[in-house]
C-alpha atoms as a PDB file:
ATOM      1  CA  UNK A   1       0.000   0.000   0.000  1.00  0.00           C
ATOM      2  CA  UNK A   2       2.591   2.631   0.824  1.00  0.00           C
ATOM      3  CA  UNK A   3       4.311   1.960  -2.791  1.00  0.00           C
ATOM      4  CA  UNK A   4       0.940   1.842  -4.482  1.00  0.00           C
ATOM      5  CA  UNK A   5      -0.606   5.065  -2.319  1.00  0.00           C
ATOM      6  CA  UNK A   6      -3.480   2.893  -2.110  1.00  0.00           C
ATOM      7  CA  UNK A   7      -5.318   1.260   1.174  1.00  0.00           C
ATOM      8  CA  UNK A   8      -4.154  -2.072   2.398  1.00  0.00           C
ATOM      9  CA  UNK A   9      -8.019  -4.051   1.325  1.00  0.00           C
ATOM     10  CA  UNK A  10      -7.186  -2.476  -2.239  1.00  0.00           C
ATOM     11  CA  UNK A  11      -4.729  -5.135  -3.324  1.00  0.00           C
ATOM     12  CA  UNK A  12      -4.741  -8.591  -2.679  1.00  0.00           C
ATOM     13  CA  UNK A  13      -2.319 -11.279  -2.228  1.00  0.00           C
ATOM     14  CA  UNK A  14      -2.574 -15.397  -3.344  1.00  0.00           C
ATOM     15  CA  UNK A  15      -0.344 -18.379  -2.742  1.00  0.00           C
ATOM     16  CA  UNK A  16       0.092 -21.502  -4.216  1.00  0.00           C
ATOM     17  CA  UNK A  17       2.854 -23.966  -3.265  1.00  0.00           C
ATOM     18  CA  UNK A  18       1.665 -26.227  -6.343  1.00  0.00           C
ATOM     19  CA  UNK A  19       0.576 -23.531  -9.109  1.00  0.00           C
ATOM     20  CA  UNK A  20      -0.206 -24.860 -12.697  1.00  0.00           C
ATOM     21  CA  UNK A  21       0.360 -20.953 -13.442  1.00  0.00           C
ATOM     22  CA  UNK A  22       3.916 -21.514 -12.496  1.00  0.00           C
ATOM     23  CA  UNK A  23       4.649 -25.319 -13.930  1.00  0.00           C
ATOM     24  CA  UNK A  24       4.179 -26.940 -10.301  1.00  0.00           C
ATOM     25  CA  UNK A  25       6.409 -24.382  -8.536  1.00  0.00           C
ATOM     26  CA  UNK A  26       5.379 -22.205  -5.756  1.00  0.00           C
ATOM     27  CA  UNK A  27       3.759 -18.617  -6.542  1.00  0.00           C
ATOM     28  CA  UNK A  28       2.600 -15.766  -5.435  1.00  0.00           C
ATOM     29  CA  UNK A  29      -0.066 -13.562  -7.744  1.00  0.00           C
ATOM     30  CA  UNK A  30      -1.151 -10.649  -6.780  1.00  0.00           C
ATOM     31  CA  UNK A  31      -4.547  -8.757  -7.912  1.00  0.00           C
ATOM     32  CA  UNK A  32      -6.757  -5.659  -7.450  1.00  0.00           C
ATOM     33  CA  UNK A  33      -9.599  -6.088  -4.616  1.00  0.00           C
ATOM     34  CA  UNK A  34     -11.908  -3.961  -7.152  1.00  0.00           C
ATOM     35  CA  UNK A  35     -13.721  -6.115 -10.093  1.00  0.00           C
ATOM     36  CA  UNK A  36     -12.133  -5.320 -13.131  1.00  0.00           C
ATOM     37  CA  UNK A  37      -9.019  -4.122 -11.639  1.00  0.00           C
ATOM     38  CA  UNK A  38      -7.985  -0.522 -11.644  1.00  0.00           C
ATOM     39  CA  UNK A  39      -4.245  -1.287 -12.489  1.00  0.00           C
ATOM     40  CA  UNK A  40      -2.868  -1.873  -8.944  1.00  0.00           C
ATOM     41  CA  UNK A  41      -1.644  -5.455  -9.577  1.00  0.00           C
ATOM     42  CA  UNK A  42      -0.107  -4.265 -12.531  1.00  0.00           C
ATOM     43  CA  UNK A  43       2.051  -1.904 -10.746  1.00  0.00           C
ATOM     44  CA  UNK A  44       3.176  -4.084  -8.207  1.00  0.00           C
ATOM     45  CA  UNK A  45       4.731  -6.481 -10.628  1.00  0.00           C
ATOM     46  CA  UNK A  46       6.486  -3.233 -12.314  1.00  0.00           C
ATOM     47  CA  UNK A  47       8.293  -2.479  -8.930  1.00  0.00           C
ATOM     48  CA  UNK A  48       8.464  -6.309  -7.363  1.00  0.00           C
ATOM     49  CA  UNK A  49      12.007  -6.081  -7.596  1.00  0.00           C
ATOM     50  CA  UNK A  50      12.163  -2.795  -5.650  1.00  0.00           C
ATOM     51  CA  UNK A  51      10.041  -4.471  -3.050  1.00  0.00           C
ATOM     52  CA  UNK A  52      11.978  -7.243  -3.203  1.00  0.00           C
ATOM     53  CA  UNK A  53      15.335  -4.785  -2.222  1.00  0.00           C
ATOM     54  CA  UNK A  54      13.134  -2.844   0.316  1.00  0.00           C
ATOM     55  CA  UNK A  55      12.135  -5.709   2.267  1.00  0.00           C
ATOM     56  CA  UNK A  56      15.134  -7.399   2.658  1.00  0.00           C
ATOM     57  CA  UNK A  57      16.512  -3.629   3.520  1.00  0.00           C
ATOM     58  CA  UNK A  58      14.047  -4.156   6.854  1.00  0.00           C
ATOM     59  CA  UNK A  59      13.770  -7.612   7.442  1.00  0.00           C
ATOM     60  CA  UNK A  60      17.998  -7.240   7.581  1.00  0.00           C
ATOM     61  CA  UNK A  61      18.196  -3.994   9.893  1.00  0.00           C
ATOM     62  CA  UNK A  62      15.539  -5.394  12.055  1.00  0.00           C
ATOM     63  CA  UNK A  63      17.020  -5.753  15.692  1.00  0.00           C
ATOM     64  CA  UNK A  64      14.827  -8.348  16.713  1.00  0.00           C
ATOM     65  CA  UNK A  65      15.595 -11.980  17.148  1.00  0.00           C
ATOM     66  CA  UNK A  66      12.496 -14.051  15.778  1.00  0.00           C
ATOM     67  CA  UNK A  67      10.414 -11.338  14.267  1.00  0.00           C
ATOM     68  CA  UNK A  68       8.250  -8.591  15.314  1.00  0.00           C
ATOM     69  CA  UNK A  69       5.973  -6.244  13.651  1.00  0.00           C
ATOM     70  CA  UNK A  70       8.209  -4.239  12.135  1.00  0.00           C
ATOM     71  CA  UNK A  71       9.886  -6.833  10.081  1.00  0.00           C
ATOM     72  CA  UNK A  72       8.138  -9.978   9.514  1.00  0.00           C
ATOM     73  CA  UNK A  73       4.923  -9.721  12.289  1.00  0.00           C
ATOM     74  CA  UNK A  74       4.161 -11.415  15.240  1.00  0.00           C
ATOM     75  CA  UNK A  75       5.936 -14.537  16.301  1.00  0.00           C
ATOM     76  CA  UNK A  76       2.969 -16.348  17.126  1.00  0.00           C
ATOM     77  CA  UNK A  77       1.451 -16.176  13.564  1.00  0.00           C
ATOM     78  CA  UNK A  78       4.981 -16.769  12.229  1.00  0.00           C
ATOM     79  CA  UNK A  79       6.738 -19.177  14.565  1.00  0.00           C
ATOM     80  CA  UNK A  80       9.805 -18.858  16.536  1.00  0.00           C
ATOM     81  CA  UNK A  81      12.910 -18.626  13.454  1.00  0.00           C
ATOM     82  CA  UNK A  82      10.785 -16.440  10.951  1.00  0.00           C
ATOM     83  CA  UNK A  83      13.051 -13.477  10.598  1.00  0.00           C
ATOM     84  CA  UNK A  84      15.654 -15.489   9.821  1.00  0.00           C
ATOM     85  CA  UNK A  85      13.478 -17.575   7.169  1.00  0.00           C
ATOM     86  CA  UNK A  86      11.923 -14.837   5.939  1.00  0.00           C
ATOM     87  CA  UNK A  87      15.553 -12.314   5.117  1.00  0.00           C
ATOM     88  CA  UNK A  88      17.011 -16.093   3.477  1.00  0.00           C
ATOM     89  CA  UNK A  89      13.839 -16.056   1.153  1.00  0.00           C
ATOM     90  CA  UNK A  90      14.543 -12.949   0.627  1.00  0.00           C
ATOM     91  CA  UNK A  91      17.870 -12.894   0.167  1.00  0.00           C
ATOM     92  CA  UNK A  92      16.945 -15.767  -2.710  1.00  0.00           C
ATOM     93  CA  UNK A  93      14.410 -13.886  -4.160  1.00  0.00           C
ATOM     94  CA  UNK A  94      16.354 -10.543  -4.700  1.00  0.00           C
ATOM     95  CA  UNK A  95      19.911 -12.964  -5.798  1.00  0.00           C
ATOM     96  CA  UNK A  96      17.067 -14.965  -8.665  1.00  0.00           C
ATOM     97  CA  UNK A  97      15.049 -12.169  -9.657  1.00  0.00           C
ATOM     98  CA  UNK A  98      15.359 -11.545 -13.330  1.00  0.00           C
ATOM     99  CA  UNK A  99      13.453  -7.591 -13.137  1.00  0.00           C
END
């Protein structure tokens, strides 16, 4: 929201681990809350690789030790370990990303 200048419930996030969109591999689509769309989704995939930089920016300089709020959210919906998950993926992401 703060790179679209949009609200949070306009843009909406979907995983599959299995996706036949992505030949059995894991993905991640994205896609305006509004029928028809009004471009969000769009822009999102412009500046993914930005994201990609700006999260592992935070999730790096985070001081916490498992995750917080301010890098990856609360431990109990993300399990004891999820910072350090979450910079690897990434760390992945960001090394693999052809934008």
């Amino acid at each position: 929201p703060l790179f679209l200048m949009c609200d949070q419930s306009d843009i909406r996030a979907h995983t599959e681990v299995f996706s036949r969109l992505a030949d059995g591999m894991p993905a991640l689509i994205f896609h305006d809350s509004v029928p028809g769309g009004i471009g969000l989704a769009e822009k999102i995939y412009e500046i993914f690789p930005e994201l990609l930089r700006e999260g592992q920016k935070v999730v790096s300089g985070c001081s916490c030790t498992d995750g917080c709020p301010a890098c990856v959210g609360p431990v109990a919906e993300n399990g004891l370990g999820a910072r350090e998950k979450v910079r690897l993926l990434l760390e992945y992401l960001n090394d693999h990303n052809e934008g």
